[in-house]
N, C-alpha and C. Protein backbone atom coordinates (compact mmCIF):
# COMPACT_ATOMS: atom_id res chain seq x y z
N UNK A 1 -6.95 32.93 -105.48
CA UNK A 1 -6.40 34.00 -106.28
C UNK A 1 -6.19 35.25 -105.45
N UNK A 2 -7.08 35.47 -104.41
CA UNK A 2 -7.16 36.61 -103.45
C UNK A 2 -5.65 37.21 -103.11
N UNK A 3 -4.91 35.66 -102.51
CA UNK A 3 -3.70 35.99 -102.16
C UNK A 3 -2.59 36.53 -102.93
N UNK A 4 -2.66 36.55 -104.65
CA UNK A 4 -1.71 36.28 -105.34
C UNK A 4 -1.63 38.26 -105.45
N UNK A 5 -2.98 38.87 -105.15
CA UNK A 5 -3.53 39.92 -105.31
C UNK A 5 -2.75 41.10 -104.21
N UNK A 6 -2.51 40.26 -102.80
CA UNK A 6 -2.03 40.81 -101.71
C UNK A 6 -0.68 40.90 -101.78
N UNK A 7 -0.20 41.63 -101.68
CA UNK A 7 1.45 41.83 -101.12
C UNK A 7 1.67 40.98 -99.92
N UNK A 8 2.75 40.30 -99.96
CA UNK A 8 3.24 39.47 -98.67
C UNK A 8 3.67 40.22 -97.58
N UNK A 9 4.12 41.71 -97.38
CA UNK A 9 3.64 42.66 -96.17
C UNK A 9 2.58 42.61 -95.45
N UNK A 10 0.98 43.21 -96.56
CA UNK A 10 -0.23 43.28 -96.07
C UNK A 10 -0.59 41.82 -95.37
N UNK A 11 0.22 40.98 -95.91
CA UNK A 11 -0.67 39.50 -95.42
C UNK A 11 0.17 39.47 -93.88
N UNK A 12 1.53 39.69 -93.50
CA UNK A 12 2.06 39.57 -92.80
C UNK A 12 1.85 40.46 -91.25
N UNK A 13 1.19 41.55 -91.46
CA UNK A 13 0.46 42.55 -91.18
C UNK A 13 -0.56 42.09 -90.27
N UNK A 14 -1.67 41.57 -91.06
CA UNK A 14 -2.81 41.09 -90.70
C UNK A 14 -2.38 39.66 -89.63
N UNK A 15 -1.71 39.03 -90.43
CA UNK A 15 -1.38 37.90 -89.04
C UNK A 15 -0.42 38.56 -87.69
N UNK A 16 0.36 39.12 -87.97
CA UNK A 16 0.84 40.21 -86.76
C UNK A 16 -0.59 40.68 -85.88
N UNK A 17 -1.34 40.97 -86.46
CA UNK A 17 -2.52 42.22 -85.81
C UNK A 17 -2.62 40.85 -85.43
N UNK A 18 -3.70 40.05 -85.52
CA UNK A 18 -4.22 38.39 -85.18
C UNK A 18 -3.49 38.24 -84.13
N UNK A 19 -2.14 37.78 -84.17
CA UNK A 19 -1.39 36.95 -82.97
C UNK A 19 -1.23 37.85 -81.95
N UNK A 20 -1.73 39.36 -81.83
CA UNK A 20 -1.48 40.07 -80.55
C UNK A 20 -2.90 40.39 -80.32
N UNK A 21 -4.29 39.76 -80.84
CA UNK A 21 -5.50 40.34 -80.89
C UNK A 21 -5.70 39.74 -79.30
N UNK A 22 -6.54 40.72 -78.24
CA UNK A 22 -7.02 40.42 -77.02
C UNK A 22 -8.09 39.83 -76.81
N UNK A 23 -8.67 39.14 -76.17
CA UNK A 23 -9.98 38.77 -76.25
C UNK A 23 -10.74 40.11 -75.90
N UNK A 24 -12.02 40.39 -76.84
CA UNK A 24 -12.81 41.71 -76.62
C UNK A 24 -13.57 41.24 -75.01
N UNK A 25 -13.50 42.54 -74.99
CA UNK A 25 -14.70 43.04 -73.34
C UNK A 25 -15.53 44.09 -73.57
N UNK A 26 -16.60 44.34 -72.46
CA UNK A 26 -17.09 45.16 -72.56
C UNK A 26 -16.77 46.77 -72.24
N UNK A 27 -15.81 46.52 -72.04
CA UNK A 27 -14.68 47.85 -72.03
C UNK A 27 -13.89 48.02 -72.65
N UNK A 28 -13.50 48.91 -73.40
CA UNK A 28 -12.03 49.18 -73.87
C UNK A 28 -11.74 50.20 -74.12
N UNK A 29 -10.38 50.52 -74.44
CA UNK A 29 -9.79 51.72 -74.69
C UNK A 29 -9.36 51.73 -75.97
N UNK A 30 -9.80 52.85 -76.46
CA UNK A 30 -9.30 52.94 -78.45
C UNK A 30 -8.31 53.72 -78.44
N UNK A 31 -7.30 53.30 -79.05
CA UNK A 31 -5.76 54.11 -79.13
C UNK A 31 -6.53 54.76 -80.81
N UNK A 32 -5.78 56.31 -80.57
CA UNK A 32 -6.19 56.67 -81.76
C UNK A 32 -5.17 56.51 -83.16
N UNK A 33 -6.17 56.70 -84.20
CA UNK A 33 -5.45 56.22 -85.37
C UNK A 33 -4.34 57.00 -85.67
N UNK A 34 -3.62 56.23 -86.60
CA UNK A 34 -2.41 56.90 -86.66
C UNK A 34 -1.77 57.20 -88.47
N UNK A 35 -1.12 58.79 -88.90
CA UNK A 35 -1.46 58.13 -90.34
C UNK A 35 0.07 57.08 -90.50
N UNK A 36 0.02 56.24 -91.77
CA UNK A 36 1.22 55.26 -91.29
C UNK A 36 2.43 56.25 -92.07
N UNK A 37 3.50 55.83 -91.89
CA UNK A 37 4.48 56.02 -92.85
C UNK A 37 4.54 55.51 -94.29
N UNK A 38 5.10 56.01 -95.59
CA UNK A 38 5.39 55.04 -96.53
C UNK A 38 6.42 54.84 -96.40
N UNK A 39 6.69 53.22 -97.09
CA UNK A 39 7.81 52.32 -96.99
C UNK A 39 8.27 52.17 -98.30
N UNK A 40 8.09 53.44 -99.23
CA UNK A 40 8.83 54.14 -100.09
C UNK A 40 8.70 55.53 -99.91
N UNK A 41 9.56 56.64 -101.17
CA UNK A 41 9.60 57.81 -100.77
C UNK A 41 8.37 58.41 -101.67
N UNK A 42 7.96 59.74 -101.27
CA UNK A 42 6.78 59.84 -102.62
C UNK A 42 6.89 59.89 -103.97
N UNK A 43 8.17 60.19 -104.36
CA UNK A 43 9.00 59.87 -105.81
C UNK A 43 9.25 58.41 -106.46
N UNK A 44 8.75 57.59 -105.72
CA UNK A 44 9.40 56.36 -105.97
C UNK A 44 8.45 55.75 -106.99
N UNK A 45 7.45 56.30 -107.04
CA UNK A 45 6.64 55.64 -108.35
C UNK A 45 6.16 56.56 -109.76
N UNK A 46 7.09 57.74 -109.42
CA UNK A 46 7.28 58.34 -110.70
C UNK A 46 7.80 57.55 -111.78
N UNK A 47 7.15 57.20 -113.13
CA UNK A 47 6.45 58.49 -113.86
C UNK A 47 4.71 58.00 -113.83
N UNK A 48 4.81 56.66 -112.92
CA UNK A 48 3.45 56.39 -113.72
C UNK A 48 2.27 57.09 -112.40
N UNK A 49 2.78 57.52 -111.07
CA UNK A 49 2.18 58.49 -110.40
C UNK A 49 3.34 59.97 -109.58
N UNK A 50 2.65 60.90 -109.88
CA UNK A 50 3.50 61.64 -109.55
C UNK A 50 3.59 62.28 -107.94
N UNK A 51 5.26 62.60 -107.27
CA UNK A 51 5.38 62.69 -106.60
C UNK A 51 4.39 63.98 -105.57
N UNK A 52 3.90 64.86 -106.28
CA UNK A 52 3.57 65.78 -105.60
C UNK A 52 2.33 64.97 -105.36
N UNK A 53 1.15 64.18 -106.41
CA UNK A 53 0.22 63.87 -106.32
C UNK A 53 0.04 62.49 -105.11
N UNK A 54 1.52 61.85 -104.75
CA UNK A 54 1.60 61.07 -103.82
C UNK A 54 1.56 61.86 -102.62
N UNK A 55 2.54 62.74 -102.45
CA UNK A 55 2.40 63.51 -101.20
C UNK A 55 0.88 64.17 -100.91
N UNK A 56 0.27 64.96 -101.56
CA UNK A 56 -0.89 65.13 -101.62
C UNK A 56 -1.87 64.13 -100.67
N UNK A 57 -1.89 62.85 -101.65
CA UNK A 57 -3.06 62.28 -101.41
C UNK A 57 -2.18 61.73 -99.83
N UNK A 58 -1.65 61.58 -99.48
CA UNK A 58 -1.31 60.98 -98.54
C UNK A 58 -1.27 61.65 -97.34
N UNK A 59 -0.43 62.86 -97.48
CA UNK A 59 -0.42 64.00 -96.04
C UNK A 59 -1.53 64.80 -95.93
N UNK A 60 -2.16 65.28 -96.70
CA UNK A 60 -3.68 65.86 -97.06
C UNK A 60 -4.81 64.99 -96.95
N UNK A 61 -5.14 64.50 -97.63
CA UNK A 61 -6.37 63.31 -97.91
C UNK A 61 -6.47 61.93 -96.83
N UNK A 62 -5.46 61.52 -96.74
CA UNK A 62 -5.67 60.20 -95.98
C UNK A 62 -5.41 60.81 -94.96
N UNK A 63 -4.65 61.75 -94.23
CA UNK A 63 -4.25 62.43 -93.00
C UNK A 63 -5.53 62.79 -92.57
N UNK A 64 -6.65 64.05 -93.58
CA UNK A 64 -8.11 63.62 -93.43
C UNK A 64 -8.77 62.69 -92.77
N UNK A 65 -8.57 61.84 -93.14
CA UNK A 65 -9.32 60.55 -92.65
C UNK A 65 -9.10 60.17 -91.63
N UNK A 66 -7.96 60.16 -90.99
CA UNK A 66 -7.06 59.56 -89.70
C UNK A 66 -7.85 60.93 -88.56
N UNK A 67 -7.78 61.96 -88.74
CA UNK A 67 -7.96 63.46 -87.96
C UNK A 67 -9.42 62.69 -87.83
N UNK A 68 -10.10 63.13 -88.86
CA UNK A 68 -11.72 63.32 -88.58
C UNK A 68 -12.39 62.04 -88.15
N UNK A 69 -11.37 60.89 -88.06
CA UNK A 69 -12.12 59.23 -87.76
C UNK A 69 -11.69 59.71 -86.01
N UNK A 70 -10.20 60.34 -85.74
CA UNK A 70 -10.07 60.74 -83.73
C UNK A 70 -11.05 61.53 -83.83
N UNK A 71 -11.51 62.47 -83.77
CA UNK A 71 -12.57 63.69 -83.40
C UNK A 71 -13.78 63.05 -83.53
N UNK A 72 -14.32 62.34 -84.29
CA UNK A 72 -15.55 61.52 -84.50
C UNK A 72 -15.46 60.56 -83.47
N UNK A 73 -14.63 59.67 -83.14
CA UNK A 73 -14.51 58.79 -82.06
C UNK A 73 -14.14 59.04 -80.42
N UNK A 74 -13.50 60.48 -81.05
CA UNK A 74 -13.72 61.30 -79.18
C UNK A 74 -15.02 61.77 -78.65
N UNK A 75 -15.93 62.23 -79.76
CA UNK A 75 -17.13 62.61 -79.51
C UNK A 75 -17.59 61.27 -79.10
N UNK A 76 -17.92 60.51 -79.78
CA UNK A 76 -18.91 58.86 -79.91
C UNK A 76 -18.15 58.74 -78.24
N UNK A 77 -17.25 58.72 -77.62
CA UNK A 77 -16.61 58.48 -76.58
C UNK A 77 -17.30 59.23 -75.03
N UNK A 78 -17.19 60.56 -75.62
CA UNK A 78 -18.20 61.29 -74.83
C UNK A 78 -19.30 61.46 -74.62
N UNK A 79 -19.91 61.44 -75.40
CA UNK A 79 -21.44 60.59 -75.72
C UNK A 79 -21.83 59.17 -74.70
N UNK A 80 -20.82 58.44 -74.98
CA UNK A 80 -21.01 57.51 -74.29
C UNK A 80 -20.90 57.14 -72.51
N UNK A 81 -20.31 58.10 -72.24
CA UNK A 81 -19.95 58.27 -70.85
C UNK A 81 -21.37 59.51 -70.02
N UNK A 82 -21.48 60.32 -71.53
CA UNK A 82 -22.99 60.68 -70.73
C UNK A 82 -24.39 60.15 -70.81
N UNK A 83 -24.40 59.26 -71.19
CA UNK A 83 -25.46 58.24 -71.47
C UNK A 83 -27.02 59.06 -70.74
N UNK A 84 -27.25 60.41 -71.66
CA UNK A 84 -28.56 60.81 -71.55
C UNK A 84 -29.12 60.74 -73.02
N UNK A 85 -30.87 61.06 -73.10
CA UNK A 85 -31.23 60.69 -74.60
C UNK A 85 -30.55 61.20 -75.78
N UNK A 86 -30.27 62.95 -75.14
CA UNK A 86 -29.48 63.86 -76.29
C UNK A 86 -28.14 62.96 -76.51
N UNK A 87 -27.71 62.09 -75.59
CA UNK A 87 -26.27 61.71 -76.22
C UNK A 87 -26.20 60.45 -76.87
N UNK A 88 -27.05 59.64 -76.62
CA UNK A 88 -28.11 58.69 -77.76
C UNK A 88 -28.01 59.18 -79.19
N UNK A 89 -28.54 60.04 -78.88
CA UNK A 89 -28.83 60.68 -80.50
C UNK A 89 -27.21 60.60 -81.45
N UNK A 90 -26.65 61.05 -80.55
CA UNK A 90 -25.20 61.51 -80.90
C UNK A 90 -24.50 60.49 -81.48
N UNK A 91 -24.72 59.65 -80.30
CA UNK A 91 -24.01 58.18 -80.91
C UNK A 91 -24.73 57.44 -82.24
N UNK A 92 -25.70 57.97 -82.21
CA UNK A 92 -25.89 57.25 -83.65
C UNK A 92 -26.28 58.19 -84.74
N UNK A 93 -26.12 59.46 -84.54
CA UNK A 93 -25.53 60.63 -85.46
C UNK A 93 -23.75 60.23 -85.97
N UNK A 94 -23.25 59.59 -85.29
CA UNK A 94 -22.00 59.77 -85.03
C UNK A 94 -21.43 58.40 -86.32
N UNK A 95 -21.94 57.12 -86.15
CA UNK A 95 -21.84 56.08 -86.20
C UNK A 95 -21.29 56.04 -88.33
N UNK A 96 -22.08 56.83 -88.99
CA UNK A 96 -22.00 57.23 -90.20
C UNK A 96 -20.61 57.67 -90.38
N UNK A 97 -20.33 58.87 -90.07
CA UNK A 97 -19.46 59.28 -89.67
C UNK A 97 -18.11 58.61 -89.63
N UNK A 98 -18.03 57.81 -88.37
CA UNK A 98 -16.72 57.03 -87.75
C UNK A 98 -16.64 56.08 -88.94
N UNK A 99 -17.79 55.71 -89.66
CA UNK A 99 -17.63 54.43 -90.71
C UNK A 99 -16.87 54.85 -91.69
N UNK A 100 -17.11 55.92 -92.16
CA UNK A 100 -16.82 56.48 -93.34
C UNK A 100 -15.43 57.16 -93.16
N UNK A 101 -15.04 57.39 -92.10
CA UNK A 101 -13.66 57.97 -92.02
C UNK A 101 -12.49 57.02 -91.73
N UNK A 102 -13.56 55.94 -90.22
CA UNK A 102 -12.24 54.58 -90.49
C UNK A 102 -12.52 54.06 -91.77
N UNK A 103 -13.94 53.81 -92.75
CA UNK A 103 -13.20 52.93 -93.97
C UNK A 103 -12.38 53.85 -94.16
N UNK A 104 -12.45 54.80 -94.90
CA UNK A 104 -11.38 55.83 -96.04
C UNK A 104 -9.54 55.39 -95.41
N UNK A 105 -9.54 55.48 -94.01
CA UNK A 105 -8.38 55.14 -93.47
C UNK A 105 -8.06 54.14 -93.60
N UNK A 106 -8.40 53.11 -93.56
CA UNK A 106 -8.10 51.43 -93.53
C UNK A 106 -8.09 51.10 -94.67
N UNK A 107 -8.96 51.79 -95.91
CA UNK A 107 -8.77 51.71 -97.53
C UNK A 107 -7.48 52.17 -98.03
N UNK A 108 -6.98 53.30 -97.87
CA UNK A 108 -5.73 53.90 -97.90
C UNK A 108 -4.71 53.40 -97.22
N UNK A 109 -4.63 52.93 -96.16
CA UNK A 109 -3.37 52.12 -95.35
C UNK A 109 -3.69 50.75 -96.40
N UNK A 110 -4.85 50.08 -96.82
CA UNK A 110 -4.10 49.39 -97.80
C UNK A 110 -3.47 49.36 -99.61
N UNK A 111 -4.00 50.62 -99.45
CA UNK A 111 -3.68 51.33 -100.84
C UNK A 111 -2.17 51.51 -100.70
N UNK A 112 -1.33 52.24 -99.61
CA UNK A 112 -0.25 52.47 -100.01
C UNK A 112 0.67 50.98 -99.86
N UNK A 113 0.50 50.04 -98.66
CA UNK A 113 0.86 48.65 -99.06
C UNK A 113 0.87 47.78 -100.36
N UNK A 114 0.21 47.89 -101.11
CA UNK A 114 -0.10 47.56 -102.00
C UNK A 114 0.40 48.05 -103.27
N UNK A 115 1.35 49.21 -102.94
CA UNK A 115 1.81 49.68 -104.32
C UNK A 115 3.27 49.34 -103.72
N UNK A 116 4.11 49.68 -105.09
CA UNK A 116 5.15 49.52 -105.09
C UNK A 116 6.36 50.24 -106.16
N UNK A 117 7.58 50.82 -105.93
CA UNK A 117 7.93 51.32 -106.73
C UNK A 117 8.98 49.78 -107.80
N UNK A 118 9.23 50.40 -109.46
CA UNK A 118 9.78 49.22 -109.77
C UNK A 118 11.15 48.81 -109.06
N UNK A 119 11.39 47.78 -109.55
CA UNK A 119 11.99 46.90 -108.64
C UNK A 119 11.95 46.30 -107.83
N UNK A 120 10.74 46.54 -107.15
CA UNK A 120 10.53 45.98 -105.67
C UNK A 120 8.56 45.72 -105.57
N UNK A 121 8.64 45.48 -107.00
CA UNK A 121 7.47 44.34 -106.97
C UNK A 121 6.26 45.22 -107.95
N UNK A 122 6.89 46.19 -108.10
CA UNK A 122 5.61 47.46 -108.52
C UNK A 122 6.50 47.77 -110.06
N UNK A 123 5.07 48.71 -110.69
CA UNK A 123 5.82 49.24 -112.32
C UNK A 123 5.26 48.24 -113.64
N UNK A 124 5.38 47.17 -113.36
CA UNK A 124 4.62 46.23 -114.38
C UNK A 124 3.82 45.69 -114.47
N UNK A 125 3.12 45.26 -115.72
CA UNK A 125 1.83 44.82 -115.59
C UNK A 125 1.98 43.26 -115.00
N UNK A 126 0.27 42.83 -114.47
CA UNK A 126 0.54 41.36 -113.84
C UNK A 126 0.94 40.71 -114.02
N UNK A 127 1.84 39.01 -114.29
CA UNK A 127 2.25 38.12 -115.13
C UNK A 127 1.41 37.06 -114.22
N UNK A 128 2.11 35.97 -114.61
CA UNK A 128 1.52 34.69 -114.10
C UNK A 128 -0.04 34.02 -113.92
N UNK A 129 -0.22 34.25 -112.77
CA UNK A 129 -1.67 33.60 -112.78
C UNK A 129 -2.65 34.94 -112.62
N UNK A 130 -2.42 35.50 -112.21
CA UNK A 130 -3.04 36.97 -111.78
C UNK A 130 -3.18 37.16 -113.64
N UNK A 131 -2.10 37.23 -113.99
CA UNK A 131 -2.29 38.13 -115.80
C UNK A 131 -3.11 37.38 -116.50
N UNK A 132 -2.74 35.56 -116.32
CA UNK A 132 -3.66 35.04 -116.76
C UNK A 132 -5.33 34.76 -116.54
N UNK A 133 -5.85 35.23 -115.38
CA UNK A 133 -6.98 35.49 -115.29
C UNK A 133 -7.86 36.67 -115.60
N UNK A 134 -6.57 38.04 -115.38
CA UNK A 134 -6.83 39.18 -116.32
C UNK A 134 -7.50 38.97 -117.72
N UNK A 135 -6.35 38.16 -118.54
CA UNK A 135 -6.78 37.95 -119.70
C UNK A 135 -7.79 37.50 -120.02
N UNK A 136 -8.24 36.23 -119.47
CA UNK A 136 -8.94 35.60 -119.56
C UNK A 136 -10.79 35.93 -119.09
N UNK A 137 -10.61 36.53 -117.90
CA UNK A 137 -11.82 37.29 -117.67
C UNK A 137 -11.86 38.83 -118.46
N UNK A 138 -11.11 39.49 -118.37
CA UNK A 138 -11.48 40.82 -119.10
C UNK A 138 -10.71 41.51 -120.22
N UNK A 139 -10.18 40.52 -121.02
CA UNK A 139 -9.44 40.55 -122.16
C UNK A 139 -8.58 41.23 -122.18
N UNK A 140 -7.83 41.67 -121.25
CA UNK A 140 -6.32 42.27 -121.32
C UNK A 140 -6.26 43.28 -119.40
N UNK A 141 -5.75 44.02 -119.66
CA UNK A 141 -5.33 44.77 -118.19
C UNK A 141 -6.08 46.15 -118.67
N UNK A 142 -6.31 46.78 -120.20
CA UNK A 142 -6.79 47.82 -120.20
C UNK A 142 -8.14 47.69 -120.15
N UNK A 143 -8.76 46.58 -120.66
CA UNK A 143 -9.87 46.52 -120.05
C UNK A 143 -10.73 46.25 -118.76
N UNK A 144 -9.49 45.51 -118.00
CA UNK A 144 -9.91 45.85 -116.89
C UNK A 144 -10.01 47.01 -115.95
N UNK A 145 -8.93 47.72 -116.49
CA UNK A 145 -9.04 49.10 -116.10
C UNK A 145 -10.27 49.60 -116.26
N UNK A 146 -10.64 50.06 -117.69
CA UNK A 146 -11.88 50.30 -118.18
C UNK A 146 -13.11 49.95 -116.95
N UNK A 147 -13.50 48.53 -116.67
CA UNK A 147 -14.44 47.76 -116.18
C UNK A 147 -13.72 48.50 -114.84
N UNK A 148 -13.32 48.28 -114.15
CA UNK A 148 -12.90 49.00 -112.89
C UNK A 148 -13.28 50.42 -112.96
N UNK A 149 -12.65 51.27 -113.31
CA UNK A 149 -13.27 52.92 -113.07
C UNK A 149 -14.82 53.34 -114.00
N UNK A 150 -15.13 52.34 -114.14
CA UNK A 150 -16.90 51.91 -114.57
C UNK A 150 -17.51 51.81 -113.10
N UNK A 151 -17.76 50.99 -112.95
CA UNK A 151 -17.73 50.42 -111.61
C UNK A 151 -16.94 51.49 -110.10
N UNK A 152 -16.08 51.86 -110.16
CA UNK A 152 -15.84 52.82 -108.72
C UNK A 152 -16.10 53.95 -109.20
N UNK A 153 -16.97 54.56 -109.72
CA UNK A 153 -17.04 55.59 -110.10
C UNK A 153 -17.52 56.23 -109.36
N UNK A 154 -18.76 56.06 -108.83
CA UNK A 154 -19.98 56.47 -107.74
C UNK A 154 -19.32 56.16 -106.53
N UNK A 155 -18.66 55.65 -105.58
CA UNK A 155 -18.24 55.05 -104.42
C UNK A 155 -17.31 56.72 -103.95
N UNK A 156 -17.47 56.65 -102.96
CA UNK A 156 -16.98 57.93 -101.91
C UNK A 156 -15.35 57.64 -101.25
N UNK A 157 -14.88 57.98 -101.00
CA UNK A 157 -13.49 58.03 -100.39
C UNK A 157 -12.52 57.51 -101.54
């Protein structure tokens, strides 16, 4: 069911990343993050989210995340090259930090994949097997809503 859940981009994505993945070493170089583009405009899913509130969360908020995950990972970087106790500390002062800013980033790069304006896969509620398990586990889509912002309520980013 996982898949029916994913956009055929995000899946296409992930096997892209895969077929160019390097074998890891004990060295490497981290290219820093980048925020992505959308592959709609921020209007495009008006009325059921609004454009300013797309631009917002996207150039503001997730841009957030992308900034403070480089600066957190330039430090953890420098830290690491001075390998005294004070920079010990750092690196795992740091480690919280880098988690919480690459998730928020990597949550949001798949947040905006994942939507869609109508016509082009977005705008309506689930059908098929997806709706039918909706139904079937949580008696319609508004209750799953419901059961969903129950549940993420407490969670950060």
């Amino acid at each position: 069911m996982a898949s029916t859940v994913l956009r055929q981009s995000t899946v296409r994505t992930a096997f892209r990343a895969a077929a160019h993945a390097k074998p890891l070493s004990t060295t490497f170089v981290r290219n820093k993050a980048t925020l992505p583009d959308l592959p709609y405009d921020y209007s495009a899913l008006e009325p059921s989210i609004s454009g300013q509130i797309m631009e917002l969360h996207h150039s503001k908020h997730h841009n957030t995340y992308v900034n403070s995950f480089n600066t957190a990972s330039e430090k953890l970087a420098t830290a690491q090259q001075l390998n005294t106790p004070e920079s010990v500390a750092d690196q795992i002062a740091l480690q919280p930090i880098i988690n919480f800013h690459g998730g928020g980033h990597i949550n949001h790069s798949l947040f905006w994949e994942n939507l869609a304006p109508k016509g082009k896969g977005g705008g309506e509620p689930p059908s098929g097997e997806l709706g039918k398990a909706i139904e079937s586990t949580f008696g319609g889509l508004e209750n799953l809503k419901k059961a969903m912002n129950a549940k993420l309520a407490g969670i950060q980013g």
